[in-house]
PDB file of N, CA and C in Angstrom:
ATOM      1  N   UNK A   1      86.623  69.210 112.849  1.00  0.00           N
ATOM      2  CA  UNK A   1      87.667  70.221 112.910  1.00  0.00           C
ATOM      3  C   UNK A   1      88.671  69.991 111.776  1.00  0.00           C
ATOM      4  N   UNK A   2      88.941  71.036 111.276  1.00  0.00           N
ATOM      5  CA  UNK A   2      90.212  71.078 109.915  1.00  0.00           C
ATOM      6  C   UNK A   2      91.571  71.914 110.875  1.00  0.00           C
ATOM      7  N   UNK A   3      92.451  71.155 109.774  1.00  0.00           N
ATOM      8  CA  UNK A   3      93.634  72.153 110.330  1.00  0.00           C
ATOM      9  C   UNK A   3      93.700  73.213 109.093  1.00  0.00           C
ATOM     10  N   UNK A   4      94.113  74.037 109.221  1.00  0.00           N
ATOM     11  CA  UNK A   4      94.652  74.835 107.729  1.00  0.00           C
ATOM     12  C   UNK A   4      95.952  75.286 107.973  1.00  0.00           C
ATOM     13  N   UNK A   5      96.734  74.815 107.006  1.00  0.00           N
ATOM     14  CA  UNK A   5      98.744  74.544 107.097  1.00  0.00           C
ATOM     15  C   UNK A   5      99.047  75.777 106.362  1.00  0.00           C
ATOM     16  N   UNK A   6      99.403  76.842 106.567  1.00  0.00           N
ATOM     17  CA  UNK A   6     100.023  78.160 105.752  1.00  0.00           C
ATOM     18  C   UNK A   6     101.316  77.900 105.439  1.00  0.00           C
ATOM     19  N   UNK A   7     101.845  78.122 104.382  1.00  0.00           N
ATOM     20  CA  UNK A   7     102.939  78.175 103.412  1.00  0.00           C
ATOM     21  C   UNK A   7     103.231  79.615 103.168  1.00  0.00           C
ATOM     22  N   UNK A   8     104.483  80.468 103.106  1.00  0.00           N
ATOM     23  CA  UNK A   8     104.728  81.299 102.361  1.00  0.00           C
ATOM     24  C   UNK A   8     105.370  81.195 100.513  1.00  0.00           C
ATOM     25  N   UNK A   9     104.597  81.674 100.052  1.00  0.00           N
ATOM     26  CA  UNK A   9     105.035  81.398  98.643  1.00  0.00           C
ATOM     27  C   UNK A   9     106.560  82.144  98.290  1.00  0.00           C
ATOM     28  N   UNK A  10     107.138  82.051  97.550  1.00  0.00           N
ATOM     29  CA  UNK A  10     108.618  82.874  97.368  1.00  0.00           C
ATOM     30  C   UNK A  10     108.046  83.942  96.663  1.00  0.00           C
ATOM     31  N   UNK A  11     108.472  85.361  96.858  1.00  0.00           N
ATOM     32  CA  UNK A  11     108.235  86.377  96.355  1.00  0.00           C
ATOM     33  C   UNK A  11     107.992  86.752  94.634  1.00  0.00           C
ATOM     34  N   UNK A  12     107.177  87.149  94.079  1.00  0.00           N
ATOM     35  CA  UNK A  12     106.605  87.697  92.750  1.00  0.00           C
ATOM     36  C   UNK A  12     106.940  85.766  91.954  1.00  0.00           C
ATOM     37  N   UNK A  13     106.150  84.838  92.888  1.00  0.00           N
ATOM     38  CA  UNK A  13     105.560  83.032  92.377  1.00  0.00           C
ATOM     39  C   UNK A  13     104.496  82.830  93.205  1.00  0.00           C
ATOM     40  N   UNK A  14     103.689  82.303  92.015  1.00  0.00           N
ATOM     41  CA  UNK A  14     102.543  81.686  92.440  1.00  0.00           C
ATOM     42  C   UNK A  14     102.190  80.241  93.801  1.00  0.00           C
ATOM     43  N   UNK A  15     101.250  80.021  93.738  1.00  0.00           N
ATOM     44  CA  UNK A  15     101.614  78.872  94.431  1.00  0.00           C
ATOM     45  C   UNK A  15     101.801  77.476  94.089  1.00  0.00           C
ATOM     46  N   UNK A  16     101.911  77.844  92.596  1.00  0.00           N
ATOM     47  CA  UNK A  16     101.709  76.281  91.409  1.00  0.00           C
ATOM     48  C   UNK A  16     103.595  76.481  91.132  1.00  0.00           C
ATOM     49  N   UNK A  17     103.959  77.271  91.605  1.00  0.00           N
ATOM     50  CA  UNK A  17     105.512  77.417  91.436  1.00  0.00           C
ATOM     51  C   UNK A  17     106.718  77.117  92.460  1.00  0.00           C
ATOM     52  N   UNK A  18     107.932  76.628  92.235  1.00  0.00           N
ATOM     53  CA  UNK A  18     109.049  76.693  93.052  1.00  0.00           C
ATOM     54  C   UNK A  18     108.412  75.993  94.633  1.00  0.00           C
ATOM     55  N   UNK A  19     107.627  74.848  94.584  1.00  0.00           N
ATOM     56  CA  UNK A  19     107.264  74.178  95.456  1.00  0.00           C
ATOM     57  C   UNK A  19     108.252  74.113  97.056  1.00  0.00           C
ATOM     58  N   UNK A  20     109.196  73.607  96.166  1.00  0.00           N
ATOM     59  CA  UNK A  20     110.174  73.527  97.261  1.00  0.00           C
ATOM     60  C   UNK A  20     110.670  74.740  97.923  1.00  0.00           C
ATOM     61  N   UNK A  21     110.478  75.869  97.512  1.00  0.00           N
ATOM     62  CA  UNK A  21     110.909  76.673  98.339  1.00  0.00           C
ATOM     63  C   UNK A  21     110.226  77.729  99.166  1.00  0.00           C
ATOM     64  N   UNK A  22     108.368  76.889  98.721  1.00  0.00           N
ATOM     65  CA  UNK A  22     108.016  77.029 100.047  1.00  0.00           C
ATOM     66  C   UNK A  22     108.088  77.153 101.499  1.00  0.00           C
ATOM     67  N   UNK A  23     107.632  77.940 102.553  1.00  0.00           N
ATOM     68  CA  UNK A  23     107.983  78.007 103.695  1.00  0.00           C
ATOM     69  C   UNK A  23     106.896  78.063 104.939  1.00  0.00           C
ATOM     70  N   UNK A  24     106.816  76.816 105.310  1.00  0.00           N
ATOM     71  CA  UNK A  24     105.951  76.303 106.650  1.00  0.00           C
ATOM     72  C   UNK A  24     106.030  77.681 107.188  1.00  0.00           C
ATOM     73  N   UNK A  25     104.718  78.799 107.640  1.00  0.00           N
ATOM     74  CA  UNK A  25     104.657  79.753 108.803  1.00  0.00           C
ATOM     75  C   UNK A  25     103.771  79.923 109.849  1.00  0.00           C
ATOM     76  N   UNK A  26     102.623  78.719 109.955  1.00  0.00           N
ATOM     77  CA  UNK A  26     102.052  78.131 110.785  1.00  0.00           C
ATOM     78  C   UNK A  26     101.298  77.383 110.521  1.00  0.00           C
ATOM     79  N   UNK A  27      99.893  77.246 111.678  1.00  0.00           N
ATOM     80  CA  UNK A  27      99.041  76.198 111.462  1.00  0.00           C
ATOM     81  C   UNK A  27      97.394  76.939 112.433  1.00  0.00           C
ATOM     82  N   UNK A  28      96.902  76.464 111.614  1.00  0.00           N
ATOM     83  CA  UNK A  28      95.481  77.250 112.589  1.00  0.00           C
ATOM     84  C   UNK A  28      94.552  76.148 112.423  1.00  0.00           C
ATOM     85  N   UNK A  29      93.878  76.087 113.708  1.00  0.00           N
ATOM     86  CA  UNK A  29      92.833  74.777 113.990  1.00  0.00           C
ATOM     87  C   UNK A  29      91.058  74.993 113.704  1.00  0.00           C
ATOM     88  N   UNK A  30      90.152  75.132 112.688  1.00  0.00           N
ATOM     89  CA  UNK A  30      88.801  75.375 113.239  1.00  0.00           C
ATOM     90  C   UNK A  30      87.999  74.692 112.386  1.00  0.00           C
ATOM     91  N   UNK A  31      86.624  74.940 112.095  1.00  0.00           N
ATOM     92  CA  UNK A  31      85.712  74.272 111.528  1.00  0.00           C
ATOM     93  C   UNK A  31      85.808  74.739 109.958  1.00  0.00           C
ATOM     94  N   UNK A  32      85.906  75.865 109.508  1.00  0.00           N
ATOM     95  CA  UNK A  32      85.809  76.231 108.155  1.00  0.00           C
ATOM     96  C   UNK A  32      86.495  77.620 107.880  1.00  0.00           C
ATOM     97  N   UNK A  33      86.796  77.725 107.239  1.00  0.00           N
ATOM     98  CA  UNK A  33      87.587  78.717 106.456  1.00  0.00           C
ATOM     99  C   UNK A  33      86.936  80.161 106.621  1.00  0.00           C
ATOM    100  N   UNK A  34      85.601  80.238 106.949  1.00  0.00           N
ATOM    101  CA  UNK A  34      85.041  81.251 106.956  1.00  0.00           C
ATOM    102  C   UNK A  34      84.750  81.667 108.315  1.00  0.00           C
ATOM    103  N   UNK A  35      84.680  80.787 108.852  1.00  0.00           N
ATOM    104  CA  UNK A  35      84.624  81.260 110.650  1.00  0.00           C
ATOM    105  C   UNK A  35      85.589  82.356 110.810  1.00  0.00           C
ATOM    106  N   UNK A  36      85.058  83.106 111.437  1.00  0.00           N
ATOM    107  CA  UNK A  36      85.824  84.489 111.506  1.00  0.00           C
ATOM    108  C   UNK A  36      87.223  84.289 112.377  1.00  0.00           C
ATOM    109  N   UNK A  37      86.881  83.430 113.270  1.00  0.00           N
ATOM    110  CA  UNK A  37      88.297  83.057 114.095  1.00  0.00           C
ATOM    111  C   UNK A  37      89.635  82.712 113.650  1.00  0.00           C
ATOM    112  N   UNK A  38      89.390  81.562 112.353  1.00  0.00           N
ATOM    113  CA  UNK A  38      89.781  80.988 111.696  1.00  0.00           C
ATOM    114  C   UNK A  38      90.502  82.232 110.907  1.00  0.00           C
ATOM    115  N   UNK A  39      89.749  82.532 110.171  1.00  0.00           N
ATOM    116  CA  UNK A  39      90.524  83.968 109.155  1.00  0.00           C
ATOM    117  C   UNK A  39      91.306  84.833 110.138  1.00  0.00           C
ATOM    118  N   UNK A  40      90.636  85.653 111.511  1.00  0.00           N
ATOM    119  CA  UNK A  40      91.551  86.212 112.459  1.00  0.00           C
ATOM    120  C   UNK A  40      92.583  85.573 112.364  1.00  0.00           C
ATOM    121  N   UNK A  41      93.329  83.972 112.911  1.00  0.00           N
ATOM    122  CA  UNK A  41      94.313  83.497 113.874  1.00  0.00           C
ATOM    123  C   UNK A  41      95.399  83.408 111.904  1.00  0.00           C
ATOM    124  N   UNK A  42      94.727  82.611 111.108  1.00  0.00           N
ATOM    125  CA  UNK A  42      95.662  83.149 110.093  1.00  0.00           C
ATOM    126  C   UNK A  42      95.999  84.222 109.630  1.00  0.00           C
ATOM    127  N   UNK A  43      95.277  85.396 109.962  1.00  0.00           N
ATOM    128  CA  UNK A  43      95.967  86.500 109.095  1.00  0.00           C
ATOM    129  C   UNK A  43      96.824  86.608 110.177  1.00  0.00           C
ATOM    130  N   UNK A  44      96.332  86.566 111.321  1.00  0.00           N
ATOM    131  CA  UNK A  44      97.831  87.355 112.669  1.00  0.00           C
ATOM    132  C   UNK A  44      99.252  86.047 112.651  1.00  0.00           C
ATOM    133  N   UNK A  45      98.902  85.120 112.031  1.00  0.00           N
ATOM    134  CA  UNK A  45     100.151  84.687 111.882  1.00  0.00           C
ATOM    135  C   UNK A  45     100.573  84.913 109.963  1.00  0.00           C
ATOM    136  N   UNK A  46      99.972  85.320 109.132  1.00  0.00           N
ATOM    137  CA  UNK A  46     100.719  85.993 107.861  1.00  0.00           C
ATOM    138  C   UNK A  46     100.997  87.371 109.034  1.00  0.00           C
ATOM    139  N   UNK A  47     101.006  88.309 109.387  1.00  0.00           N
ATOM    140  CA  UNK A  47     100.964  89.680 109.429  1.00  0.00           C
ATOM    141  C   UNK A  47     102.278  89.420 110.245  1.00  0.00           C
ATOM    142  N   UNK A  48     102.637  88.050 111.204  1.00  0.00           N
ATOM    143  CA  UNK A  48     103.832  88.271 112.243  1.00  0.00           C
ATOM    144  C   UNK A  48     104.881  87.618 110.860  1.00  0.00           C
ATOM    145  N   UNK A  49     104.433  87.229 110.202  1.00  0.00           N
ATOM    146  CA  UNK A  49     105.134  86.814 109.122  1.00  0.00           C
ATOM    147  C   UNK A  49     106.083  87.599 108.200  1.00  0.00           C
ATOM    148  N   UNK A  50     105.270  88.956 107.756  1.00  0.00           N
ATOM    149  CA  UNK A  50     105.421  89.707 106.739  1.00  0.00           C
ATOM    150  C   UNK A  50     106.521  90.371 107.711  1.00  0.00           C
ATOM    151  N   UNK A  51     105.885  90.303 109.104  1.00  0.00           N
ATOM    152  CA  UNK A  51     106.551  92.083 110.026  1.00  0.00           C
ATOM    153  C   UNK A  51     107.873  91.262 109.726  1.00  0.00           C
ATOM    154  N   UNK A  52     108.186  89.747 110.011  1.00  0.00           N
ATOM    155  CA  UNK A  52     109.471  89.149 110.418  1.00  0.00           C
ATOM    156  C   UNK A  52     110.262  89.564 109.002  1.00  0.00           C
ATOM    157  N   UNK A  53     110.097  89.966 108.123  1.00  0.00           N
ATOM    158  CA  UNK A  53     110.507  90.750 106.753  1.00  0.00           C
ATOM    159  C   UNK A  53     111.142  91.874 106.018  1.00  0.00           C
ATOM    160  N   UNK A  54     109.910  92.623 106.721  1.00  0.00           N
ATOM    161  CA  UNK A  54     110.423  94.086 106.524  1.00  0.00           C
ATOM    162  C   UNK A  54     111.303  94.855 108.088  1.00  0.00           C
ATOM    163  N   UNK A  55     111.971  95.808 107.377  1.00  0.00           N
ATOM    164  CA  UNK A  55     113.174  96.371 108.610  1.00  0.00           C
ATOM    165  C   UNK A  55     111.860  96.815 109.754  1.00  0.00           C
ATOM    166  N   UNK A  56     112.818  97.167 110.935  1.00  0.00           N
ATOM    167  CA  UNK A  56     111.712  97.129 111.726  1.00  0.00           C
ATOM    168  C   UNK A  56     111.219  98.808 112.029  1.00  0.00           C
ATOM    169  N   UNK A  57     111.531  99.893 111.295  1.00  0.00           N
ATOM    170  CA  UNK A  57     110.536 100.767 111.424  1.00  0.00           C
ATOM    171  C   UNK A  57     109.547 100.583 110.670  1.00  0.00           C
ATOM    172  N   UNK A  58     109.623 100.265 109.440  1.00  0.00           N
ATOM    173  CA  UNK A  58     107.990  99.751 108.668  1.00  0.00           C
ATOM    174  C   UNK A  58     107.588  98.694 109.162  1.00  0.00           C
ATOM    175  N   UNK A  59     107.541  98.116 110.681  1.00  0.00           N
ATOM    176  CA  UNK A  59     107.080  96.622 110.958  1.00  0.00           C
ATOM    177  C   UNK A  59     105.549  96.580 111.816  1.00  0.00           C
ATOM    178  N   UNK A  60     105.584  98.215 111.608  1.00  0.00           N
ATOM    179  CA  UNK A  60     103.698  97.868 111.885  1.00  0.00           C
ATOM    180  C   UNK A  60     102.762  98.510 111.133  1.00  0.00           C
ATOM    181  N   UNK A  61     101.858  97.792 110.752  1.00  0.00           N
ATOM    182  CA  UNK A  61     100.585  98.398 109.967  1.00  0.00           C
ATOM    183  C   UNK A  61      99.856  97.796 110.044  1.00  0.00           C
ATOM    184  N   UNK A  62      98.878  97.265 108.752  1.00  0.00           N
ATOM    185  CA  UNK A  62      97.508  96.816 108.694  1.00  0.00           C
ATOM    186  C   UNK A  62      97.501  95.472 107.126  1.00  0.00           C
ATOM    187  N   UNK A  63      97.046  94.476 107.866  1.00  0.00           N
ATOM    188  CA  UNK A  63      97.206  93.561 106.608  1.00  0.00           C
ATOM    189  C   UNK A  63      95.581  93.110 106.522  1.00  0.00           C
ATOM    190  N   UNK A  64      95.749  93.303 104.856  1.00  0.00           N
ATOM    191  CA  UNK A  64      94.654  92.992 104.175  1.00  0.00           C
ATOM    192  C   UNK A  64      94.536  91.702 103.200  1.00  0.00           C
ATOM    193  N   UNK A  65      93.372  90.572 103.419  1.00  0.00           N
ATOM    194  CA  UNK A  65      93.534  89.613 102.667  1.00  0.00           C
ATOM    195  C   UNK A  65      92.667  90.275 100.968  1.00  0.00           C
ATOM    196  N   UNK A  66      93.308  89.935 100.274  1.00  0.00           N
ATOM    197  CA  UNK A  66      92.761  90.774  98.709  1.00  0.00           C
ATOM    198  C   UNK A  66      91.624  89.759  98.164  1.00  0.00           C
ATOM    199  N   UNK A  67      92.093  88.435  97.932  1.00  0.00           N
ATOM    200  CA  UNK A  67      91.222  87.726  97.687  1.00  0.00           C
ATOM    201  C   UNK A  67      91.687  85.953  98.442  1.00  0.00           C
ATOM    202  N   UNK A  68      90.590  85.300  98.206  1.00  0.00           N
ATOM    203  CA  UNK A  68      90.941  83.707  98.757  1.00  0.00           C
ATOM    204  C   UNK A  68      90.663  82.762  97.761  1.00  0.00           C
ATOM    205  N   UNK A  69      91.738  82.002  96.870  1.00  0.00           N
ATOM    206  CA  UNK A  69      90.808  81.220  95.833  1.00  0.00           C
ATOM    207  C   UNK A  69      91.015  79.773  95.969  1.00  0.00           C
ATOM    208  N   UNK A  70      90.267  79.207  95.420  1.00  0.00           N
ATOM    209  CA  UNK A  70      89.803  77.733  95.529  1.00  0.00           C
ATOM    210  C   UNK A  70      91.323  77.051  94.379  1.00  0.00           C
ATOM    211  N   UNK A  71      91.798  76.607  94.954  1.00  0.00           N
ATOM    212  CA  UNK A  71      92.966  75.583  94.160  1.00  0.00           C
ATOM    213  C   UNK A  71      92.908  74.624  93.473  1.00  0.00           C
ATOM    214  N   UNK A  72      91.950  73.877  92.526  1.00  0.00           N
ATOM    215  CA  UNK A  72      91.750  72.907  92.139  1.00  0.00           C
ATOM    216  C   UNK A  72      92.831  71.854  91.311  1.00  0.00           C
ATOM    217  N   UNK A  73      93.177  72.675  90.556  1.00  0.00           N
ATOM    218  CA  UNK A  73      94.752  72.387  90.061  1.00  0.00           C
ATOM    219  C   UNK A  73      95.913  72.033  90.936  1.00  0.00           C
ATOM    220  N   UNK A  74      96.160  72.210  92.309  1.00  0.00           N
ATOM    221  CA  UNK A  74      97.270  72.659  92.827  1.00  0.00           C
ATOM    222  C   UNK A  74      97.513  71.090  93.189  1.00  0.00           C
ATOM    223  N   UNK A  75      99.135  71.060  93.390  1.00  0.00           N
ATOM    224  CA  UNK A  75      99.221  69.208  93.770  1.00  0.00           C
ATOM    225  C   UNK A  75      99.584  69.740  95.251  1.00  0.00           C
ATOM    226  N   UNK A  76      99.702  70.995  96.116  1.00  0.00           N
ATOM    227  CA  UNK A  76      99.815  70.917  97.729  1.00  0.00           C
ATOM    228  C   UNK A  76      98.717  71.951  98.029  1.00  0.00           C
ATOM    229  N   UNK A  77      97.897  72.941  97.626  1.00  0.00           N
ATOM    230  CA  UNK A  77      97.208  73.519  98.514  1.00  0.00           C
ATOM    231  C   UNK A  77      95.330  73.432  97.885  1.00  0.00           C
ATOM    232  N   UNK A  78      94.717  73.507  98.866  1.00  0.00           N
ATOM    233  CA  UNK A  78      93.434  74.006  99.029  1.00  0.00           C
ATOM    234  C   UNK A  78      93.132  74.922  98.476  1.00  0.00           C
ATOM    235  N   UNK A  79      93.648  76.074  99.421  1.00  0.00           N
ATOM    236  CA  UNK A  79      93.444  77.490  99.012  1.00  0.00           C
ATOM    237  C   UNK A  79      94.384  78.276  99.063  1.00  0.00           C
ATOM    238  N   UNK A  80      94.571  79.781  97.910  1.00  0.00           N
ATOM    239  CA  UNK A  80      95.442  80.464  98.374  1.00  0.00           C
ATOM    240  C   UNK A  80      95.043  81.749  98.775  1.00  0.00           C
ATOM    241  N   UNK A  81      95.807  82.466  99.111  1.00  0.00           N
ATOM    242  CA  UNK A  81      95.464  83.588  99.264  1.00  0.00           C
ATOM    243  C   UNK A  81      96.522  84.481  99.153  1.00  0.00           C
ATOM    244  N   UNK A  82      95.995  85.943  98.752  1.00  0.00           N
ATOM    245  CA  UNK A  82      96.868  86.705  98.078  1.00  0.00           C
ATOM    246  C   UNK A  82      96.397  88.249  99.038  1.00  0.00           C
ATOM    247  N   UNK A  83      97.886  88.860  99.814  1.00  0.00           N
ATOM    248  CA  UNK A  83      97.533  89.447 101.169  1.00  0.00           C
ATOM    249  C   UNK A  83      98.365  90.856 100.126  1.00  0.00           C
ATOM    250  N   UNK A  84      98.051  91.751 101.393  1.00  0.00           N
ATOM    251  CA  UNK A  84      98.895  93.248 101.282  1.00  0.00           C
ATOM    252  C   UNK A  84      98.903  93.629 102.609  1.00  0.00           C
ATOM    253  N   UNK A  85     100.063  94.175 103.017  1.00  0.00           N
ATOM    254  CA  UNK A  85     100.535  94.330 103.903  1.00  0.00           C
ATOM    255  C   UNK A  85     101.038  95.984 103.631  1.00  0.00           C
ATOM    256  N   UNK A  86     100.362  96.783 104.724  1.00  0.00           N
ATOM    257  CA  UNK A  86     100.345  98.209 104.307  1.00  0.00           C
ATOM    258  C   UNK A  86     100.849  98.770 105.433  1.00  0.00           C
ATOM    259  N   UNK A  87     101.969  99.479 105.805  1.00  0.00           N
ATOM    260  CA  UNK A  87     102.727 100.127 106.877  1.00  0.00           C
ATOM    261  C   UNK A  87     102.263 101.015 107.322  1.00  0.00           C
ATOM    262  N   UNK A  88     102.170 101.122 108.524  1.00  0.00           N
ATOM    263  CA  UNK A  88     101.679 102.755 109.623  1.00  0.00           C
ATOM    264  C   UNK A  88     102.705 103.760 109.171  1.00  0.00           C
ATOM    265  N   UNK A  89     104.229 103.436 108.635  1.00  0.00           N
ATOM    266  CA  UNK A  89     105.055 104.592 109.040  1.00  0.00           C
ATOM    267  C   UNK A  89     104.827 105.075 107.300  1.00  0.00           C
ATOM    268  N   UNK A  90     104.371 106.334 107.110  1.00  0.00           N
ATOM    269  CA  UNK A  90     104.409 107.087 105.888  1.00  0.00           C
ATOM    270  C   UNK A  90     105.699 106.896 104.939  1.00  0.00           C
ATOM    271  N   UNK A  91     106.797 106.937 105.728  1.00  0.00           N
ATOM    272  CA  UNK A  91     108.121 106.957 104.545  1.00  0.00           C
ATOM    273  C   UNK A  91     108.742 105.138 104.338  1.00  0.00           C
ATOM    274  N   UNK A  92     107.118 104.678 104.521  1.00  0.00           N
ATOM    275  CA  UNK A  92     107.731 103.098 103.868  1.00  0.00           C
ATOM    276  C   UNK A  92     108.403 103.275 102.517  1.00  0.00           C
ATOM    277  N   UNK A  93     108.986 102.776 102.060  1.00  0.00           N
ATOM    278  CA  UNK A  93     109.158 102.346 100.922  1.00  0.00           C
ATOM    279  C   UNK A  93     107.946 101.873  99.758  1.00  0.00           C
ATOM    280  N   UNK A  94     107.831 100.918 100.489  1.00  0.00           N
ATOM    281  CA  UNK A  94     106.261 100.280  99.556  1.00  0.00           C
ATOM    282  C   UNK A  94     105.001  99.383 100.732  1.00  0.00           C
ATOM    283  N   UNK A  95     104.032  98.888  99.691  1.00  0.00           N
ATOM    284  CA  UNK A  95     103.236  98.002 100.788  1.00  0.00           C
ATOM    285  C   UNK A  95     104.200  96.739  99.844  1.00  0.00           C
ATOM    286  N   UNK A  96     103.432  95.343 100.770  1.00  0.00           N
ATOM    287  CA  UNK A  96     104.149  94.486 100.622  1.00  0.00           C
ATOM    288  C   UNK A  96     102.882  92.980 100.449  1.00  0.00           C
ATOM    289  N   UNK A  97     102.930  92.959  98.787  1.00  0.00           N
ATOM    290  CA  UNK A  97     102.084  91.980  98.413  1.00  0.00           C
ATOM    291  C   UNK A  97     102.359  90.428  98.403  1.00  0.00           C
ATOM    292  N   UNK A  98     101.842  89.224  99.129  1.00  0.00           N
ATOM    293  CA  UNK A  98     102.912  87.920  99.159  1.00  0.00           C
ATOM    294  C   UNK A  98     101.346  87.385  98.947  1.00  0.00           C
ATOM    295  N   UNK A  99     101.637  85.845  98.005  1.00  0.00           N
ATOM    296  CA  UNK A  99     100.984  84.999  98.655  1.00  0.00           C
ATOM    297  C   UNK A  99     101.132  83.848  99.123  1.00  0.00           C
ATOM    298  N   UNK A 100      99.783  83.072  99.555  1.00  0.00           N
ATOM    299  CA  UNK A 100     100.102  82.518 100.599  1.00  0.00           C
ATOM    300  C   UNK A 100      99.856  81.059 100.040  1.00  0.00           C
ATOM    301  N   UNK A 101      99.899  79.865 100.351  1.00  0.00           N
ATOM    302  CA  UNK A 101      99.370  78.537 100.397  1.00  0.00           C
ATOM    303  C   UNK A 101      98.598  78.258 101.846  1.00  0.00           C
ATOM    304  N   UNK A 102      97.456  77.406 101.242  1.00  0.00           N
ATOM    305  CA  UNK A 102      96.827  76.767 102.566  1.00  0.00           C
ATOM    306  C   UNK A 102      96.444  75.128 102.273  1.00  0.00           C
ATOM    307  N   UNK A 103      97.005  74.547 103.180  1.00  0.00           N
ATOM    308  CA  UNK A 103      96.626  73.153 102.948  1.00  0.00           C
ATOM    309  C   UNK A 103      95.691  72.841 103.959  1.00  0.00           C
ATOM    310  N   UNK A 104      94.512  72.274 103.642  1.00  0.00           N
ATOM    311  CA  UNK A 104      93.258  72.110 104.463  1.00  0.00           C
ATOM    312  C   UNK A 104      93.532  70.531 104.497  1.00  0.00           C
ATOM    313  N   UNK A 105      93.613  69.903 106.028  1.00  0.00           N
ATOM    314  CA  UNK A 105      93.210  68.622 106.303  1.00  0.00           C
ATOM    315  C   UNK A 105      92.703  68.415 107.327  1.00  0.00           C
ATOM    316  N   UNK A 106      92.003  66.952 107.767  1.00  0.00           N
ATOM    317  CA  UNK A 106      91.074  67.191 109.073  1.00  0.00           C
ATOM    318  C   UNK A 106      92.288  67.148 110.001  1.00  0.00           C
ATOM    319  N   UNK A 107      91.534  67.861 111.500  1.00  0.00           N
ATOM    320  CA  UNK A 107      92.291  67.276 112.273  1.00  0.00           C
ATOM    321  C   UNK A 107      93.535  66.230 112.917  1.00  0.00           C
ATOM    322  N   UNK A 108      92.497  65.352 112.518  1.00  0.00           N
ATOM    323  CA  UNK A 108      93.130  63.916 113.158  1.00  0.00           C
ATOM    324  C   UNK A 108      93.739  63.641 111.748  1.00  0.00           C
ATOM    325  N   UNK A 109      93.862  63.801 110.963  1.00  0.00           N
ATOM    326  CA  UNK A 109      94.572  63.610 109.709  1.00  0.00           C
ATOM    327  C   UNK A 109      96.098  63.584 109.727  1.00  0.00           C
ATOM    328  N   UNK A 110      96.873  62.646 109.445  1.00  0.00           N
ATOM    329  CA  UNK A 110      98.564  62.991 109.874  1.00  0.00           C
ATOM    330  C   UNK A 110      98.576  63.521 108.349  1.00  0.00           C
TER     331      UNK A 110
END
């Protein structure tokens, strides 16, 4: 079992940027990154993330992960990922692009 640690990145920075002002927004428990569960339980905690963001008539829609990439460079994450967040209510303003950090460690790993 892996944990995978989500970070919010600070708005229009990468995840190789402004480290510190990263922001812990959960933690999801499973075997691999691709298990569908795994992708479910993180996107529904980015999506309660984003809603905690925007005012709350644009606070429901549909979030889409765009892509997931492999971090090799990075000195805190695994993987990142780069989401859109697209509102039900027509007179949003905009959709809302963030990304994310993921730090992959086992389980029992402190």
């Amino acid at each position: 079992m892996k944990r995978f640690i989500i970070y919010r990145c600070p708005e229009k920075c990468s995840c190789h940027e402004r480290l510190k002002e990263h922001v812990l927004i959960g933690v999801s428990v499973g075997n691999d990154i691709e298990d569908i569960d795994v992708i479910n339980d993180i996107k529904s905690q980015i999506k309660d993330d984003i809603t905690s963001l925007v005012p709350e008539p644009f606070s429901t829609g549909t979030l889409e992960i765009i892509s997931i990439n492999n971090e090799d460079n990075s000195r805190r994450y695994k993987l990142s990922l780069n989401v859109l967040f697209i509102p039900d209510n027509p007179l949003a303003p905009k959709n809302t692009q963030r990304e994310y950090g993921l730090c992959v460690k086992d389980a029992n790993e402190a």
